[in-house]
PDB file of N, CA and C in Angstrom:
ATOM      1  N   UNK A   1      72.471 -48.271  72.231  1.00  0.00           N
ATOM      2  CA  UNK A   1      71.633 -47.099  72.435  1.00  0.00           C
ATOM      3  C   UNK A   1      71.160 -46.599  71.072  1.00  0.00           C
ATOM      4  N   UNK A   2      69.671 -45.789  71.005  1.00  0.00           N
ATOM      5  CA  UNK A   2      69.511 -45.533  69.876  1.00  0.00           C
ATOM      6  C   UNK A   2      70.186 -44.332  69.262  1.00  0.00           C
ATOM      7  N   UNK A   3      69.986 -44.038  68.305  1.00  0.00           N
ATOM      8  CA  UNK A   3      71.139 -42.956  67.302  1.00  0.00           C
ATOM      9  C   UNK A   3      69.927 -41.646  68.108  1.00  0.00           C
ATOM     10  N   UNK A   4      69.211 -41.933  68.098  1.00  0.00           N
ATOM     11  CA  UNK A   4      67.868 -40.553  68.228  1.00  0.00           C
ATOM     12  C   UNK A   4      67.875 -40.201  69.521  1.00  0.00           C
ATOM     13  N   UNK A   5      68.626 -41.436  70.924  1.00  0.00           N
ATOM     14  CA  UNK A   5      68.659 -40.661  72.384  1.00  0.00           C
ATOM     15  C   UNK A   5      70.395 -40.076  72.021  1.00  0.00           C
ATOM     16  N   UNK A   6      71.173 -41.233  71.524  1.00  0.00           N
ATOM     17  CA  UNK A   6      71.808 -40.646  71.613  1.00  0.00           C
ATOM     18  C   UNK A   6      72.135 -38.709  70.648  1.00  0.00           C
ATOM     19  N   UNK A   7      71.873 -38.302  70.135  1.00  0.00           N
ATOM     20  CA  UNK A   7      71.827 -37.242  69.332  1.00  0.00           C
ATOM     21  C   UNK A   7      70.962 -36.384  70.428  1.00  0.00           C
ATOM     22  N   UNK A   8      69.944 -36.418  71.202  1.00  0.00           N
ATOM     23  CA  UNK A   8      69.375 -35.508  71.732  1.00  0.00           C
ATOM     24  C   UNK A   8      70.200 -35.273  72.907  1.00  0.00           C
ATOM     25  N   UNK A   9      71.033 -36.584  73.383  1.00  0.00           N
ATOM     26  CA  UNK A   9      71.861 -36.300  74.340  1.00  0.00           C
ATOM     27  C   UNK A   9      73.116 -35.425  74.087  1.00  0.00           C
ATOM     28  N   UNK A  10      73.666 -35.485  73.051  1.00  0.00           N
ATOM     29  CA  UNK A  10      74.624 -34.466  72.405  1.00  0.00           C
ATOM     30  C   UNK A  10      74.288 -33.396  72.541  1.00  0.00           C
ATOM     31  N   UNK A  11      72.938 -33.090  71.780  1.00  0.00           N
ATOM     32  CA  UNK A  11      72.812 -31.633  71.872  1.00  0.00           C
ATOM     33  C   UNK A  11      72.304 -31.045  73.285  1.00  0.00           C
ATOM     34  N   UNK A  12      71.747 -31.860  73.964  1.00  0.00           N
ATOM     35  CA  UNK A  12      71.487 -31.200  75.430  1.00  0.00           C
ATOM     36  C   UNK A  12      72.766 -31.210  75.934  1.00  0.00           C
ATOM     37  N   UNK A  13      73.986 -31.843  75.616  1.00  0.00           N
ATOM     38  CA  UNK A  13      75.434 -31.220  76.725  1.00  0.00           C
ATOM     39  C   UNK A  13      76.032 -30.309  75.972  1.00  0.00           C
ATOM     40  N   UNK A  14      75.595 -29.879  74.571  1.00  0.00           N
ATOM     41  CA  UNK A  14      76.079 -28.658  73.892  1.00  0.00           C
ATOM     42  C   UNK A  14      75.382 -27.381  74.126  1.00  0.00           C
ATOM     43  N   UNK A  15      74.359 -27.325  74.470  1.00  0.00           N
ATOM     44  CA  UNK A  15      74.017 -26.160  75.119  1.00  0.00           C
ATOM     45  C   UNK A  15      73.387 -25.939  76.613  1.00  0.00           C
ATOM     46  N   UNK A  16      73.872 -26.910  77.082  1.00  0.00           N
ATOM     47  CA  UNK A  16      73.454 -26.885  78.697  1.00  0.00           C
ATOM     48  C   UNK A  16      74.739 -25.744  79.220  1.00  0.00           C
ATOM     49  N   UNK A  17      75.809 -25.355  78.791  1.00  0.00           N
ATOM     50  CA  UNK A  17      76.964 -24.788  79.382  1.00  0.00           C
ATOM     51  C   UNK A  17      76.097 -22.901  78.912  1.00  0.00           C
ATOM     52  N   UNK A  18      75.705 -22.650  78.036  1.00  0.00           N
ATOM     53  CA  UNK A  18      75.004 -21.674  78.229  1.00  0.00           C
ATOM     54  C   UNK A  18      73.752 -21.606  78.433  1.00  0.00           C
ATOM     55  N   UNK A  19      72.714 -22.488  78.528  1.00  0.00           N
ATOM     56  CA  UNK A  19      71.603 -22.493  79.479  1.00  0.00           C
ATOM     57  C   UNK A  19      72.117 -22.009  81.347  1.00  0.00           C
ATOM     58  N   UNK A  20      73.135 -22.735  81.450  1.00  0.00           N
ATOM     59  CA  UNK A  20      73.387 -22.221  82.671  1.00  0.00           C
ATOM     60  C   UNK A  20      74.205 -21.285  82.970  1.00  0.00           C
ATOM     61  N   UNK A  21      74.954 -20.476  82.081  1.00  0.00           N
ATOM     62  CA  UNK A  21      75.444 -19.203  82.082  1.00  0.00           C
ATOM     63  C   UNK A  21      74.814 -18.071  82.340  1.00  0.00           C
ATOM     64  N   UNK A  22      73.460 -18.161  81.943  1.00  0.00           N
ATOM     65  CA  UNK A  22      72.315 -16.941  81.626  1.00  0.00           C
ATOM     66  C   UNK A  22      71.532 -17.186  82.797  1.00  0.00           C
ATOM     67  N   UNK A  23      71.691 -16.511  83.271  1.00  0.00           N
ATOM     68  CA  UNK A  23      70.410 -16.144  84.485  1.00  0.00           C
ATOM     69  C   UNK A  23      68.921 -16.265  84.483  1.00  0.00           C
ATOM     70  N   UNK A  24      68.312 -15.640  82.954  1.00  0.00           N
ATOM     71  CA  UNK A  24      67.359 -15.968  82.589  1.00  0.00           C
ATOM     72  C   UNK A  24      66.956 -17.496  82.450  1.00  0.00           C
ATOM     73  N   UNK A  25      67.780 -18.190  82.106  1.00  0.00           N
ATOM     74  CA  UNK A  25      66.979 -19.152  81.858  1.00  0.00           C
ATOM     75  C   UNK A  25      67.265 -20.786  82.951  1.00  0.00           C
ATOM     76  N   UNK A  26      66.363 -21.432  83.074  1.00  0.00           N
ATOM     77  CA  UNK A  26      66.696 -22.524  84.161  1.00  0.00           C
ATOM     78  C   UNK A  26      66.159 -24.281  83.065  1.00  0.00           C
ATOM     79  N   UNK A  27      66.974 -24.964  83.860  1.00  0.00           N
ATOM     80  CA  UNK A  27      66.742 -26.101  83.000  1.00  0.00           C
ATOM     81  C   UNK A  27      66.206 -26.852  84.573  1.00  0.00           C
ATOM     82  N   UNK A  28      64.813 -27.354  83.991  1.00  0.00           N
ATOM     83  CA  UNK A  28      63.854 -28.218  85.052  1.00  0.00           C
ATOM     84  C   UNK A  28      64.360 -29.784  85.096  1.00  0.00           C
ATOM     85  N   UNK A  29      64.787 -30.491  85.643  1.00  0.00           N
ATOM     86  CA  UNK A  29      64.614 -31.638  85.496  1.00  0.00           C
ATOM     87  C   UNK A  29      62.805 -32.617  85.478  1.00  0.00           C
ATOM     88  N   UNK A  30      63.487 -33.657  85.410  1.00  0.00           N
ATOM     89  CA  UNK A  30      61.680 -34.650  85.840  1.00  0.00           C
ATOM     90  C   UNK A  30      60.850 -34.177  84.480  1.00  0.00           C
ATOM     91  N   UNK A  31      59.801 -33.326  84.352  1.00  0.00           N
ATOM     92  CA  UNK A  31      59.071 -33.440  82.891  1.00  0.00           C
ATOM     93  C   UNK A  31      59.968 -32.977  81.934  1.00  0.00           C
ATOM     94  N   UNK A  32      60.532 -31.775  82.399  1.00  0.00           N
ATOM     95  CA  UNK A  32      60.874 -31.439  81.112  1.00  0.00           C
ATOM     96  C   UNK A  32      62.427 -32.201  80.665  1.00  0.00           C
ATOM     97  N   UNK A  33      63.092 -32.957  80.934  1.00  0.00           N
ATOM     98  CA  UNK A  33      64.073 -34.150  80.262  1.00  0.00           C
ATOM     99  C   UNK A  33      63.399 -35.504  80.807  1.00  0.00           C
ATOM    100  N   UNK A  34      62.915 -36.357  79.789  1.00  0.00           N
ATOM    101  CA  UNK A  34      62.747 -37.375  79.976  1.00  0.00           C
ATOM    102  C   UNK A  34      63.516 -38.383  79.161  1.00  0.00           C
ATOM    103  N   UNK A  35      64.324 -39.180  79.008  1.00  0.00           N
ATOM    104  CA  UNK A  35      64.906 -39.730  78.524  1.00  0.00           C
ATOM    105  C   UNK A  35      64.974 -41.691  78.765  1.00  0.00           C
ATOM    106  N   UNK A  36      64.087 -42.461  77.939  1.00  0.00           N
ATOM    107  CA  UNK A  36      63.774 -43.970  78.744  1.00  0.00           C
ATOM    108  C   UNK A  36      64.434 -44.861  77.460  1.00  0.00           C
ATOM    109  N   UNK A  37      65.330 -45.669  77.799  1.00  0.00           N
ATOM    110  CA  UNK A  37      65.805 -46.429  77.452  1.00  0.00           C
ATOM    111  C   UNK A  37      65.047 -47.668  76.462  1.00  0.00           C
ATOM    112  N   UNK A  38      64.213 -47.693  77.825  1.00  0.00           N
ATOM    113  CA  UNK A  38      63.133 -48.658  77.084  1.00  0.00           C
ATOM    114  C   UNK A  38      61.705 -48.001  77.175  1.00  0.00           C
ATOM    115  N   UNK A  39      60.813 -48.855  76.619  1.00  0.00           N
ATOM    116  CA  UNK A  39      59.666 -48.760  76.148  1.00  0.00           C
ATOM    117  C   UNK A  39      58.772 -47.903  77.150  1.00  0.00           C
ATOM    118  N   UNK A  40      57.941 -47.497  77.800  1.00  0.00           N
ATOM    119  CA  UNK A  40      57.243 -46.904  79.358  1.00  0.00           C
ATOM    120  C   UNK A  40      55.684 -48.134  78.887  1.00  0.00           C
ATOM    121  N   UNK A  41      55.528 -48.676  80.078  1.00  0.00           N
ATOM    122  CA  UNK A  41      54.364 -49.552  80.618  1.00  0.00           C
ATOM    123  C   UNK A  41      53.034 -48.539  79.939  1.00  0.00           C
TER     124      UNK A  41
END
């Protein structure tokens, strides 16, 4: 895996525990995390 998904993946499970604490705020799946392994067609 690359160093650059992996690192964005770190920090999205370091603050996903207070993204979802707060009422205000909601985490979207589909556009807004996209994450592809490989290349997109």
């Amino acid at each position: 895996m690359d160093k650059a998904y992996a690192d964005t993946v770190r920090l999205l499970l370091t603050v996903a525990p207070d993204v979802f604490r707060n009422p205000a705020f909601a985490m979207k799946g589909g556009t807004a995390i996209n994450m592809f392994v490989r290349d997109m067609p």
